[in-house]
Protein backbone atom coordinates (compact mmCIF):
# COMPACT_ATOMS: atom_id res chain seq x y z
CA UNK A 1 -13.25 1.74 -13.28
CA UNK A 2 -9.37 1.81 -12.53
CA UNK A 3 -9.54 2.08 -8.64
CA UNK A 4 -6.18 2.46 -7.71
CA UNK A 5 -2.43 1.76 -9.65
CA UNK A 6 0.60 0.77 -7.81
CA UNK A 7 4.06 0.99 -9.40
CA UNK A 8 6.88 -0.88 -7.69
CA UNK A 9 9.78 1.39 -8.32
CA UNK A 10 13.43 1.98 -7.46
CA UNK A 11 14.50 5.74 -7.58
CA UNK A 12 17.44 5.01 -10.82
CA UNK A 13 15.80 2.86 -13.09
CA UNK A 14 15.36 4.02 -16.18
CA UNK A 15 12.40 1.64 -16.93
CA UNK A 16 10.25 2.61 -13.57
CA UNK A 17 10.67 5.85 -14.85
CA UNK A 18 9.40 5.36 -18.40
CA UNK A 19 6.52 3.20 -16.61
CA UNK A 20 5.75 6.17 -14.37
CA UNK A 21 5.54 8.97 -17.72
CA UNK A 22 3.84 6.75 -19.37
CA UNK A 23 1.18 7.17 -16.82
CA UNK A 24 1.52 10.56 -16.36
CA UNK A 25 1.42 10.65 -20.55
CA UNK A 26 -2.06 9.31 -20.03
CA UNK A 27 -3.39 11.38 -17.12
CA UNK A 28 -3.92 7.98 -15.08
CA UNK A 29 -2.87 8.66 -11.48
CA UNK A 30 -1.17 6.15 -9.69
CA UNK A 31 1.22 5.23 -6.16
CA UNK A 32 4.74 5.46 -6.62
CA UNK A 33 6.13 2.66 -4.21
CA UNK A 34 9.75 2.87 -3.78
CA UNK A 35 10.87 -0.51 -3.02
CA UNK A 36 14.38 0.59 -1.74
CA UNK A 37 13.57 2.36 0.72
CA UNK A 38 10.16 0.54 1.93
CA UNK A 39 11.15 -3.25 2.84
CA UNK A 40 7.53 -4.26 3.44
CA UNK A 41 6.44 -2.90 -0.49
CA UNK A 42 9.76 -4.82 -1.10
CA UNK A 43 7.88 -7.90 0.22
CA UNK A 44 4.84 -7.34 -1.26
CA UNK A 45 6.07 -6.83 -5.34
CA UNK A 46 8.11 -9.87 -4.83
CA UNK A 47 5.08 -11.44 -3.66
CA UNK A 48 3.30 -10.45 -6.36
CA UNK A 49 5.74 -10.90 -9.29
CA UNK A 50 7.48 -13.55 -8.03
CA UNK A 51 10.81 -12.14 -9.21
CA UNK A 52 13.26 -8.95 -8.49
CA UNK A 53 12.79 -7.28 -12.58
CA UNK A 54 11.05 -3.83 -11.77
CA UNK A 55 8.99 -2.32 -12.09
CA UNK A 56 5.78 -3.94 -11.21
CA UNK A 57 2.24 -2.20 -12.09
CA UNK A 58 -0.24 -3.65 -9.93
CA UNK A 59 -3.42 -2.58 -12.06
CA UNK A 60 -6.71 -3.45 -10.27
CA UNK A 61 -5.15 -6.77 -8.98
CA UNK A 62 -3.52 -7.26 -12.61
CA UNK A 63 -0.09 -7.23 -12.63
CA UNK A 64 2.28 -6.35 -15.17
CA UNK A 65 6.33 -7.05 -14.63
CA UNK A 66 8.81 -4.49 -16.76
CA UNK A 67 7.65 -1.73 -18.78
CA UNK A 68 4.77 -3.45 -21.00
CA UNK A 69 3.03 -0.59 -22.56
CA UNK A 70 0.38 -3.36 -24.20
CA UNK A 71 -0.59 -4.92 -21.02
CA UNK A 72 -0.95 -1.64 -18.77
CA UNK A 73 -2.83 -0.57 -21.91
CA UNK A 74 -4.93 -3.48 -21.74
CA UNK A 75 -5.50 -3.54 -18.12
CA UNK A 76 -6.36 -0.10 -18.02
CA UNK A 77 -8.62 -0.50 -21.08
CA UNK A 78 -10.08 -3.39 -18.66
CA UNK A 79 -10.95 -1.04 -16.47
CA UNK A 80 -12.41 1.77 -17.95
């Protein structure tokens, strides 16, 4: 069971927002984090991904760096 989804975002990136309608696309719900304007999520996705490419899905601990339709797929498949 997906229990929650956190996207690392940044309000003009084209690839946060594919990320996000890709979501949508699927009916998942999920937490838009806006990393620009929220310097402690800014911690926390670098903390996570180890690096400043966005965005960053945070799937049930998973986490997936840039707009990888086959791992959110297979995280989410993971947690159905």
């Amino acid at each position: 069971m997906i229990s929650i989804i956190k996207v690392y975002t940044l309000p003009d990136c084209p690839w946060c927002k594919k990320a996000k309608a890709y979501l949508q696309s699927k009916g998942i719900d999920y937490i838009d984090v806006n990393v620009e304007e929220d310097m402690e999520a800014r911690r926390e996705f670098l903390a996570l991904s180890k690096q400043q490419s966005l965005p960053v899905l945070n799937i049930n601990g998973n986490i997936v760096i840039g707009y990888d339709k086959e791992q959110i797929d297979k995280y989410i498949n993971a947690a159905i």
